[in-house]
PDB file of N, CA and C in Angstrom:
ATOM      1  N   UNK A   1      11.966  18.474   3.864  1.00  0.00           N
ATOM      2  CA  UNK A   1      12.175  17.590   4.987  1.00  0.00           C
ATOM      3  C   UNK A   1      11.451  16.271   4.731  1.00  0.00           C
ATOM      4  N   UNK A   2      12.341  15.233   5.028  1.00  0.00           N
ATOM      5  CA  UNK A   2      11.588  13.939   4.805  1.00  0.00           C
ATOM      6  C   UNK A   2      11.212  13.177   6.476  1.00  0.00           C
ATOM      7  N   UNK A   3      10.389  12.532   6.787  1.00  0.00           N
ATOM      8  CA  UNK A   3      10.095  11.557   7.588  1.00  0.00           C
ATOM      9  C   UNK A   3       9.720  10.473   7.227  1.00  0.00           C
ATOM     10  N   UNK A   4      10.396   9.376   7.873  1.00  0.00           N
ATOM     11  CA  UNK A   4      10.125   7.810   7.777  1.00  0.00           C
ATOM     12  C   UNK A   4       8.978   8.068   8.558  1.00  0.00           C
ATOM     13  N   UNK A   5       7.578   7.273   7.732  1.00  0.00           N
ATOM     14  CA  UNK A   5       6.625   6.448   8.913  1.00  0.00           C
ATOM     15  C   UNK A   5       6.237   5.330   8.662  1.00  0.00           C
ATOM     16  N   UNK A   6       6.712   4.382   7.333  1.00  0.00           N
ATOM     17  CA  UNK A   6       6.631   2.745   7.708  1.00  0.00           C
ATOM     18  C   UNK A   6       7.766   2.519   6.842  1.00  0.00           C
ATOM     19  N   UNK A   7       8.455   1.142   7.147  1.00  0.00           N
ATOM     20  CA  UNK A   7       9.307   0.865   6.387  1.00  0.00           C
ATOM     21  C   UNK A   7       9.471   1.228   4.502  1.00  0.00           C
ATOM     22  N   UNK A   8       9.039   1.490   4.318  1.00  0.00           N
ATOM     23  CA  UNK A   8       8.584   1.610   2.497  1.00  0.00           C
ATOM     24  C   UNK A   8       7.455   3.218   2.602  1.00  0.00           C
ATOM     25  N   UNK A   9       7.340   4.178   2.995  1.00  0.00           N
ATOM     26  CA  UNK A   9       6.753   5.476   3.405  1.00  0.00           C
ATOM     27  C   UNK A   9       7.520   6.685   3.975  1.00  0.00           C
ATOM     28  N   UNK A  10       7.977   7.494   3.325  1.00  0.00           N
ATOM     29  CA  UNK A  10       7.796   8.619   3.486  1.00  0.00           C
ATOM     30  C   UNK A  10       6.716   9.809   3.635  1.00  0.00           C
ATOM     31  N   UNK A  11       7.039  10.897   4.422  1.00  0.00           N
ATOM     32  CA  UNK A  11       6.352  11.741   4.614  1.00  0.00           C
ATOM     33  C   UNK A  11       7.056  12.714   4.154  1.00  0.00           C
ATOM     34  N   UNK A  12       6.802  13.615   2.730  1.00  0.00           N
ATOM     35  CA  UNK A  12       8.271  14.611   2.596  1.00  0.00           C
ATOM     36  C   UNK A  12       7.244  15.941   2.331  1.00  0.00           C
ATOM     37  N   UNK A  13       8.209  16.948   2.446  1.00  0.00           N
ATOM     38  CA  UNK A  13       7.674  18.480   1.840  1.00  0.00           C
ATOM     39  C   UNK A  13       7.630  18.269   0.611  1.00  0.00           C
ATOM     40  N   UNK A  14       6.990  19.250  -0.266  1.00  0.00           N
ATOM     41  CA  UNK A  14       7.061  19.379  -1.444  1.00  0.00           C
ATOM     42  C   UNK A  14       6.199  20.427  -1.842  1.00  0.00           C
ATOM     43  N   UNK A  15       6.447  21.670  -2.204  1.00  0.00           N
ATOM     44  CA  UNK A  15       6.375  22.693  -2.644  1.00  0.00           C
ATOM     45  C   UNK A  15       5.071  23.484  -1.382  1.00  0.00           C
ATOM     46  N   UNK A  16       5.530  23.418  -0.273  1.00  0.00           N
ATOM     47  CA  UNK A  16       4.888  23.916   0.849  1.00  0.00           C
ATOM     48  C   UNK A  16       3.918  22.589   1.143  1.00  0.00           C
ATOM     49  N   UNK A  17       3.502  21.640   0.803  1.00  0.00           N
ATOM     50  CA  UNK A  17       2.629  20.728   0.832  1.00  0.00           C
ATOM     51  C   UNK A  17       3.327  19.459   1.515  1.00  0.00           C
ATOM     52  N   UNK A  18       2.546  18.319   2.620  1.00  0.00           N
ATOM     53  CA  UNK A  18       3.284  17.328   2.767  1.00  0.00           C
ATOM     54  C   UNK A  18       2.499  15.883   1.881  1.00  0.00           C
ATOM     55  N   UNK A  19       3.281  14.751   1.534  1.00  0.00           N
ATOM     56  CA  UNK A  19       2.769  14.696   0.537  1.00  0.00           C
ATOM     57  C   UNK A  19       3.617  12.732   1.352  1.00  0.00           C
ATOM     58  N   UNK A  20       2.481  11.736   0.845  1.00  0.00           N
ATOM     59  CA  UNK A  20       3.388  10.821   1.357  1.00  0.00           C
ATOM     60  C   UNK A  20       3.564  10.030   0.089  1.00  0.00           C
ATOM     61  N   UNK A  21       5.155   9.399   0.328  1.00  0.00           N
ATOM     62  CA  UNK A  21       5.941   8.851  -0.879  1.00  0.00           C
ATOM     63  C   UNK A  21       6.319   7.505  -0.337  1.00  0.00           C
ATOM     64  N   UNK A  22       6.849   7.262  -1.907  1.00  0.00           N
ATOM     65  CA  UNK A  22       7.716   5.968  -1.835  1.00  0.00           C
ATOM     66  C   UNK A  22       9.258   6.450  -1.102  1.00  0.00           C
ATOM     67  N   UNK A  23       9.219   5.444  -0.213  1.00  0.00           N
ATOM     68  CA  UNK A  23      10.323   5.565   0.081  1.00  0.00           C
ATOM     69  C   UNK A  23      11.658   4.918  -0.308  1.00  0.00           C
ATOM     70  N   UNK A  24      11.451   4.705  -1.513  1.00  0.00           N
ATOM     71  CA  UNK A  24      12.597   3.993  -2.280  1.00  0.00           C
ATOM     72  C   UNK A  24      13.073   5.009  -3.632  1.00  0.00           C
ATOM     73  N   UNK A  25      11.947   5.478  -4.127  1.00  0.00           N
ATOM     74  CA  UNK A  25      12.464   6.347  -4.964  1.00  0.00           C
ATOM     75  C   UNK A  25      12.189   7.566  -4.597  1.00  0.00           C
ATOM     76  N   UNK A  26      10.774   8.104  -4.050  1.00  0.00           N
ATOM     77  CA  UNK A  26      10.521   9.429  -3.620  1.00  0.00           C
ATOM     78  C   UNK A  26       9.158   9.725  -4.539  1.00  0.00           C
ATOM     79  N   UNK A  27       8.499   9.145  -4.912  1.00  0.00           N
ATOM     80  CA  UNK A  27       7.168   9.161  -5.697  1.00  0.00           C
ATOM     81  C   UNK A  27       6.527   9.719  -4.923  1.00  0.00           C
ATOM     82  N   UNK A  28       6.019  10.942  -5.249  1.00  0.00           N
ATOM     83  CA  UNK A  28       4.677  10.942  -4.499  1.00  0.00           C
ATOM     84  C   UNK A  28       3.247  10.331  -4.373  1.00  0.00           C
ATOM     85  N   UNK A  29       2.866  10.006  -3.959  1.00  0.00           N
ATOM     86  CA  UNK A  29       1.885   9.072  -3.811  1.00  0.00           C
ATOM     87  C   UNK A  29       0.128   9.584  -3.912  1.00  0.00           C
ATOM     88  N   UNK A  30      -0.080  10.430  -2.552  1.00  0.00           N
ATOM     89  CA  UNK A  30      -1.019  11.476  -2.241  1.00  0.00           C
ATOM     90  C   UNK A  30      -0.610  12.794  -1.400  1.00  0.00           C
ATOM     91  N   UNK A  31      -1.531  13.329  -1.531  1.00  0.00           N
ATOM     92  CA  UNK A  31      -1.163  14.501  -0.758  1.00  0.00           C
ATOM     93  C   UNK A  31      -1.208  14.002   1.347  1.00  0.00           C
ATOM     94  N   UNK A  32      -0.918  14.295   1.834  1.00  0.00           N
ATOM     95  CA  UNK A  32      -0.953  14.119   3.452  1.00  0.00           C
ATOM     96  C   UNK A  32      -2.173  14.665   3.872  1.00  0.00           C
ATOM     97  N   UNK A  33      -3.163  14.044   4.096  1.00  0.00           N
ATOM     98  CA  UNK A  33      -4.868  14.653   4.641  1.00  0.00           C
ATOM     99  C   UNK A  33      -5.387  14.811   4.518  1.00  0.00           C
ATOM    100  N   UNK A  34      -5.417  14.536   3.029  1.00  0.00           N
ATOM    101  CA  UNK A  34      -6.291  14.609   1.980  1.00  0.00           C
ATOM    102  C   UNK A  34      -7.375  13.294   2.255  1.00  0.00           C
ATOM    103  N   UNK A  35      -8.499  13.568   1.660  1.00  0.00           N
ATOM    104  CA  UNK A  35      -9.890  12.665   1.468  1.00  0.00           C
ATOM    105  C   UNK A  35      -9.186  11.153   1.063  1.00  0.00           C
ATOM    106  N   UNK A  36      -8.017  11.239  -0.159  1.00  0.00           N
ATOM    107  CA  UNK A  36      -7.701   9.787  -0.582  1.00  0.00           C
ATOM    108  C   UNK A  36      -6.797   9.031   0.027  1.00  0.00           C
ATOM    109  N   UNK A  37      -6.814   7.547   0.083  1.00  0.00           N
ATOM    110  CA  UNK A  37      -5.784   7.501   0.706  1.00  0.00           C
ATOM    111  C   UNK A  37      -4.692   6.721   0.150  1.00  0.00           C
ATOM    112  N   UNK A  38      -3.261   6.571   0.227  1.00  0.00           N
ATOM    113  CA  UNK A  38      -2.405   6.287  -0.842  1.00  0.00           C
ATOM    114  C   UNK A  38      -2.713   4.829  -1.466  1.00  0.00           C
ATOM    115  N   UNK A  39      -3.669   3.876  -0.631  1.00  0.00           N
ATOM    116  CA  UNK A  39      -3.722   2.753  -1.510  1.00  0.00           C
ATOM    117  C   UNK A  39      -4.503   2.576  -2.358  1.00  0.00           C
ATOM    118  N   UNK A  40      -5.342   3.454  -2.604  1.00  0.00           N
ATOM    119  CA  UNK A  40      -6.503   4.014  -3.695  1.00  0.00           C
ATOM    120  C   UNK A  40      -5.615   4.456  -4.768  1.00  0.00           C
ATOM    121  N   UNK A  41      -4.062   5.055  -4.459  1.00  0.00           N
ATOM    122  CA  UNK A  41      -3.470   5.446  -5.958  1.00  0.00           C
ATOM    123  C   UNK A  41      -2.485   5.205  -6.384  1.00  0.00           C
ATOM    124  N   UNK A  42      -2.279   3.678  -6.193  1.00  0.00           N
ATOM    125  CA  UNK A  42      -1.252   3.031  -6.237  1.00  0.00           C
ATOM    126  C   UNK A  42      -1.721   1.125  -7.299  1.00  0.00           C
ATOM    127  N   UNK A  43      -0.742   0.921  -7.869  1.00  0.00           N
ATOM    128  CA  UNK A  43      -1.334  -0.432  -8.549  1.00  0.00           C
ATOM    129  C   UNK A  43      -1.440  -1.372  -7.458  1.00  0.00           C
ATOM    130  N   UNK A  44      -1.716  -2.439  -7.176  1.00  0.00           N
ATOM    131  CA  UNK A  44      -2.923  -3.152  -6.500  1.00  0.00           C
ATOM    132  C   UNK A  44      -2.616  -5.008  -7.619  1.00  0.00           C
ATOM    133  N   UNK A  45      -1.959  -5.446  -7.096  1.00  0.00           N
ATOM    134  CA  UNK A  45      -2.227  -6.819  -7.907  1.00  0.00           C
ATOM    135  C   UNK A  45      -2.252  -8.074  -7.150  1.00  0.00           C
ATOM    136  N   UNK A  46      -3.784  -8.397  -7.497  1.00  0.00           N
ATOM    137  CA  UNK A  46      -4.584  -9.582  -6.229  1.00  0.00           C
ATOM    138  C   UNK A  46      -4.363 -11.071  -6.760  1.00  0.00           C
ATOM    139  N   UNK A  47      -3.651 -11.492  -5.939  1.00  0.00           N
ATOM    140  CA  UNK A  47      -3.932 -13.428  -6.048  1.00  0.00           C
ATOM    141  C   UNK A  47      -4.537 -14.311  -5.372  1.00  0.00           C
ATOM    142  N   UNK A  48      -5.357 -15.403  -5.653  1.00  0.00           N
ATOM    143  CA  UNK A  48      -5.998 -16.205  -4.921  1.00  0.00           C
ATOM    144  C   UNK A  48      -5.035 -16.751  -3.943  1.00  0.00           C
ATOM    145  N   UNK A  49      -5.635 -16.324  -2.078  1.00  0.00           N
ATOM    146  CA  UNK A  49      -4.132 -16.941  -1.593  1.00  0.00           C
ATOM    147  C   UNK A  49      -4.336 -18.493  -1.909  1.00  0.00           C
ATOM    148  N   UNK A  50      -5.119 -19.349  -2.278  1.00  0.00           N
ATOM    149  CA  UNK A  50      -5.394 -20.618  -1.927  1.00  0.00           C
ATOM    150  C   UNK A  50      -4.643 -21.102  -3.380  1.00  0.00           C
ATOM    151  N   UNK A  51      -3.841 -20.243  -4.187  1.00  0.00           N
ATOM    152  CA  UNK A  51      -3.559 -20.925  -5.133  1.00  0.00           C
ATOM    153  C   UNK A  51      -1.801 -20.527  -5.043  1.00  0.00           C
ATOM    154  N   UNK A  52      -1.936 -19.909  -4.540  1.00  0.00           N
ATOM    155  CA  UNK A  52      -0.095 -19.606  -3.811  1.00  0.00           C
ATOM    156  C   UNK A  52       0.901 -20.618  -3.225  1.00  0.00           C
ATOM    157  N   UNK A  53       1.829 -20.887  -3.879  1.00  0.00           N
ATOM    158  CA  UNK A  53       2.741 -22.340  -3.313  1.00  0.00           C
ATOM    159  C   UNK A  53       2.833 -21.897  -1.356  1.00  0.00           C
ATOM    160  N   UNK A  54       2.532 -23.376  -0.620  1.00  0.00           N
ATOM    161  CA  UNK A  54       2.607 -22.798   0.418  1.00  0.00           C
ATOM    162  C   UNK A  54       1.434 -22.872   1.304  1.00  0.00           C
ATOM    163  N   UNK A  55       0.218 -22.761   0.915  1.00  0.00           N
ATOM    164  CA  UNK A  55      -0.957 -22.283   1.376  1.00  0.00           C
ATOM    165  C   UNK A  55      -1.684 -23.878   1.480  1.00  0.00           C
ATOM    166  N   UNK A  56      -2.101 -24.080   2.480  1.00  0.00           N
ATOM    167  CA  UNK A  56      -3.435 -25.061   2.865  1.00  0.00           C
ATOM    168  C   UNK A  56      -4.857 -25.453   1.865  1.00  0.00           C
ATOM    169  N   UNK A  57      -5.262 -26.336   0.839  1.00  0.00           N
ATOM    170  CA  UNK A  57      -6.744 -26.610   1.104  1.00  0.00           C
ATOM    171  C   UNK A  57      -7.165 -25.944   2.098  1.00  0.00           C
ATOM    172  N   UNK A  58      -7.464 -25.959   3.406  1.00  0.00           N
ATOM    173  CA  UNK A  58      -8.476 -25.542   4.397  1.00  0.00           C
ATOM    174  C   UNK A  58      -8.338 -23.808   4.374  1.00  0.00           C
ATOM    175  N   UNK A  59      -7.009 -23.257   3.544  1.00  0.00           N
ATOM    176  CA  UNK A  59      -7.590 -21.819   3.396  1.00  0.00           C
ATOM    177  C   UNK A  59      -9.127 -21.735   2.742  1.00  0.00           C
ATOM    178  N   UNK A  60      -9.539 -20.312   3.307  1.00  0.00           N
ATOM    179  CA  UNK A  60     -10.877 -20.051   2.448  1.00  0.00           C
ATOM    180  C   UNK A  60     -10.788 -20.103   1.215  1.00  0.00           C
ATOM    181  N   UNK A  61     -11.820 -20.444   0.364  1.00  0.00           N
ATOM    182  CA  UNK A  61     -11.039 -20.291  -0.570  1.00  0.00           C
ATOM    183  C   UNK A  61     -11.111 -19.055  -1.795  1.00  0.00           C
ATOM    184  N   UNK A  62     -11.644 -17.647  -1.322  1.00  0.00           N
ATOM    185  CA  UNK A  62     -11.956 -16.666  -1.384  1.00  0.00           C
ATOM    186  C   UNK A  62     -10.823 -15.845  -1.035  1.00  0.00           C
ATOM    187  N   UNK A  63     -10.267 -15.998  -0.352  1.00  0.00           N
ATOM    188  CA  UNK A  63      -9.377 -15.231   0.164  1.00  0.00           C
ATOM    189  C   UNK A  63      -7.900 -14.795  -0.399  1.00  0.00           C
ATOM    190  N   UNK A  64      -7.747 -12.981  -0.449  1.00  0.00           N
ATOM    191  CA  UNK A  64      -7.124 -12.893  -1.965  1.00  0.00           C
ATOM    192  C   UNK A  64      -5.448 -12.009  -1.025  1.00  0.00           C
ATOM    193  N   UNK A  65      -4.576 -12.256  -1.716  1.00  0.00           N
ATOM    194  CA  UNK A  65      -3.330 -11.274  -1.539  1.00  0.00           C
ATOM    195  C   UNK A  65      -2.956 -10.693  -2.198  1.00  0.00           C
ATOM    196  N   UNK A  66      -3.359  -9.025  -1.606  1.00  0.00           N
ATOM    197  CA  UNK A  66      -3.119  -8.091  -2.048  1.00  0.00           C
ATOM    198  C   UNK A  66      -1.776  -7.378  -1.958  1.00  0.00           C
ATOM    199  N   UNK A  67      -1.157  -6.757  -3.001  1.00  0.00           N
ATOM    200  CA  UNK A  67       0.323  -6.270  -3.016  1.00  0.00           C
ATOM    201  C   UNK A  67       0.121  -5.005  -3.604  1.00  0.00           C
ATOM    202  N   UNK A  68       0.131  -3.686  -2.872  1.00  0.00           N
ATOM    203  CA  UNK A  68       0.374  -2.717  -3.256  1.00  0.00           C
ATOM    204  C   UNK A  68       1.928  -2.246  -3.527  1.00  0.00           C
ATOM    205  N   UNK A  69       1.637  -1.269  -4.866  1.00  0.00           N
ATOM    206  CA  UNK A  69       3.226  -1.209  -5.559  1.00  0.00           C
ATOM    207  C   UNK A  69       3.456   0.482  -5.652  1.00  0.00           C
ATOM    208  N   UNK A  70       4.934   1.133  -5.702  1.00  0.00           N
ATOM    209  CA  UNK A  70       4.637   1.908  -6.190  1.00  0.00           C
ATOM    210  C   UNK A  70       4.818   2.199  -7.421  1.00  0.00           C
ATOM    211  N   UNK A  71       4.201   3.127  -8.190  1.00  0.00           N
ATOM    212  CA  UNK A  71       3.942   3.502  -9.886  1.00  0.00           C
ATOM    213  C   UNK A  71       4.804   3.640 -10.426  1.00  0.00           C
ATOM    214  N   UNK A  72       5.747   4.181  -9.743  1.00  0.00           N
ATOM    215  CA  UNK A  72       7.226   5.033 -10.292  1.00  0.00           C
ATOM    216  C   UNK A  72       8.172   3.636 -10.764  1.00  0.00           C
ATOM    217  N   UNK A  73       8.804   2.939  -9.139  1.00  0.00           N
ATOM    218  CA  UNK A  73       9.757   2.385  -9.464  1.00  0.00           C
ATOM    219  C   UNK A  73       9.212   0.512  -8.738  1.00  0.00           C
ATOM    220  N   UNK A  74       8.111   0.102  -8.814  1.00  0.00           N
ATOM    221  CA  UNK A  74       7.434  -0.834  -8.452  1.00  0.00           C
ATOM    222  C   UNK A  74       8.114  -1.153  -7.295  1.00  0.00           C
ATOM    223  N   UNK A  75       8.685  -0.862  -6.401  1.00  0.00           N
ATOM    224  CA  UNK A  75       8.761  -1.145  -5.017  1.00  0.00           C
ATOM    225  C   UNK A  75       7.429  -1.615  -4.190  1.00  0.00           C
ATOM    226  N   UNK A  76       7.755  -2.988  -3.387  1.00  0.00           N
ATOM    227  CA  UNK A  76       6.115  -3.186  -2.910  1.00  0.00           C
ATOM    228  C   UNK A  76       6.417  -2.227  -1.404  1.00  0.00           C
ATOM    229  N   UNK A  77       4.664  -1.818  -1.712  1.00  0.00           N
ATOM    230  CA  UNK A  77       4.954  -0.639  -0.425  1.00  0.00           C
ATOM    231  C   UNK A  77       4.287  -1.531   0.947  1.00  0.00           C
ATOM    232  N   UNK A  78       3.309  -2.267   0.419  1.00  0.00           N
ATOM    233  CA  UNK A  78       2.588  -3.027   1.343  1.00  0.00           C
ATOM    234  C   UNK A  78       1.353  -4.358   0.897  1.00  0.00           C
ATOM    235  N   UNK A  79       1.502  -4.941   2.051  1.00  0.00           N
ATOM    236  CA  UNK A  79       1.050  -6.588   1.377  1.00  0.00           C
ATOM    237  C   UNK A  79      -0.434  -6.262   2.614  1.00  0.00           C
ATOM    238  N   UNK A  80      -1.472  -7.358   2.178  1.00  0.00           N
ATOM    239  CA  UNK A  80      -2.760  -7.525   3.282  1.00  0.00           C
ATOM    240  C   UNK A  80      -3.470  -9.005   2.621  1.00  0.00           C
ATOM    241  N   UNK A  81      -3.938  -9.499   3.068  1.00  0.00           N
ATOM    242  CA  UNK A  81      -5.101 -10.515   3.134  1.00  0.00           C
ATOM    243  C   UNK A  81      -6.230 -10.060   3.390  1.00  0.00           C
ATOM    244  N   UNK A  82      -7.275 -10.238   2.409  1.00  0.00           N
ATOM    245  CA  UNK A  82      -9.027 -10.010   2.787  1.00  0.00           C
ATOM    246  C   UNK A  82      -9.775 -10.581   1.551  1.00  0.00           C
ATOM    247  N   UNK A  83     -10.718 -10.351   2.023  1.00  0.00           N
ATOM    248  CA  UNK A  83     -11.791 -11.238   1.061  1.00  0.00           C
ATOM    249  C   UNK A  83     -12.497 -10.324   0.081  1.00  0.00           C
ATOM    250  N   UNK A  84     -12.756 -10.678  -1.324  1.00  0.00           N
ATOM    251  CA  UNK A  84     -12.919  -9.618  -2.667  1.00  0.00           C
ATOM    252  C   UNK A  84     -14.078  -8.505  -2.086  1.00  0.00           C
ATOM    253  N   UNK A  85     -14.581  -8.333  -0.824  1.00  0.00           N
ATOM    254  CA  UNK A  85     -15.686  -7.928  -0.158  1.00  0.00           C
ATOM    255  C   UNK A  85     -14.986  -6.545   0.609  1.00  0.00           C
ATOM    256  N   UNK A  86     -13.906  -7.577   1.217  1.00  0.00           N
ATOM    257  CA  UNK A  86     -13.339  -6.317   1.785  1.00  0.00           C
ATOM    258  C   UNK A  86     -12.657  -4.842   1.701  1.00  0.00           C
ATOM    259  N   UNK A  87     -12.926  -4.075   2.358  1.00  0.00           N
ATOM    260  CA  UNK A  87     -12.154  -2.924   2.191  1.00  0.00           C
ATOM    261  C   UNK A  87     -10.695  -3.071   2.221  1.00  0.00           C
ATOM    262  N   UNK A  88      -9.898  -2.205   1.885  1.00  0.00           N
ATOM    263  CA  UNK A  88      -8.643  -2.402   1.855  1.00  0.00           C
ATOM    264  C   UNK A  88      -8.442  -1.764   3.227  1.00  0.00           C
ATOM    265  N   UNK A  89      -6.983  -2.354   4.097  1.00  0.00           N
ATOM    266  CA  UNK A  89      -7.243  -2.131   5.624  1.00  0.00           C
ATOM    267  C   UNK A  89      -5.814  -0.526   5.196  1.00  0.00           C
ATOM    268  N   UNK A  90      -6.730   0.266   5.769  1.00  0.00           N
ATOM    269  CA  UNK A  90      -6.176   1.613   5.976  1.00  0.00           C
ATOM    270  C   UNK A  90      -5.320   1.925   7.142  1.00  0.00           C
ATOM    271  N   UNK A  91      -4.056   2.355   6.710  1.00  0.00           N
ATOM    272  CA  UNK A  91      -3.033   2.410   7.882  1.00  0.00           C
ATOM    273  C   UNK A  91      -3.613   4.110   8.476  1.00  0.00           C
ATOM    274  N   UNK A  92      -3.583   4.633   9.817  1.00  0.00           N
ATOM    275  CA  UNK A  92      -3.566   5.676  10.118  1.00  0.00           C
ATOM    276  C   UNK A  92      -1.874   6.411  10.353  1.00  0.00           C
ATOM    277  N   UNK A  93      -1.550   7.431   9.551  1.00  0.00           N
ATOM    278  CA  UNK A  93      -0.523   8.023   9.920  1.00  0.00           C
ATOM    279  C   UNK A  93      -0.643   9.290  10.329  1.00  0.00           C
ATOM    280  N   UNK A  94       0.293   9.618  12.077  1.00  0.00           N
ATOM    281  CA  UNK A  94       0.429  10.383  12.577  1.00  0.00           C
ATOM    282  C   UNK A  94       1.759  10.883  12.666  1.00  0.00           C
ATOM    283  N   UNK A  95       2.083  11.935  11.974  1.00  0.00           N
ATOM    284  CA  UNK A  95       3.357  12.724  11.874  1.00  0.00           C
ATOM    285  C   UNK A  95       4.261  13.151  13.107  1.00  0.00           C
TER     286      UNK A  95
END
């Protein structure tokens, strides 16, 4: 059984286990409830936003955009803004 819970996320079975995926190809990602969480196991490639066509001087100029991908078939699963300090912002999913 699969469930959508963000545009680019699945929630599917897989061998009695729920396990959340790409939802473009079906990658599994992590296990569902586990300690890790899927953006810890996924590639991750950061740009200075202040050097991005588009973007202001008066951005900080620290401030980085992050693009998580998935491994399998590089689909971006999810984008964030924060500073090289910050934690990566953790989505909570409830099934």
């Amino acid at each position: 059984m699969s469930k959508r819970i963000s545009p680019t996320l699945n929630l599917d079975d897989k061998a009695g286990r729920q396990f959340i995926c790409c939802a473009s190809c079906g990658a599994g990602l992590v296990e569902f409830g586990g300690e890790t969480h899927w953006k810890d196991k996924v590639p991750v490639k950061v740009a200075a936003v202040a050097g991005l066509h588009g973007w202001s001087k008066s951005v900080q100029p620290d401030l980085q955009l992050r693009e998580f991908s998935c491994p399998e078939c590089g689909h971006l699963l999810d984008s964030e803004t924060g500073l090289p300090e910050d934690p990566y912002l953790y989505d909570v999913v409830n099934p």
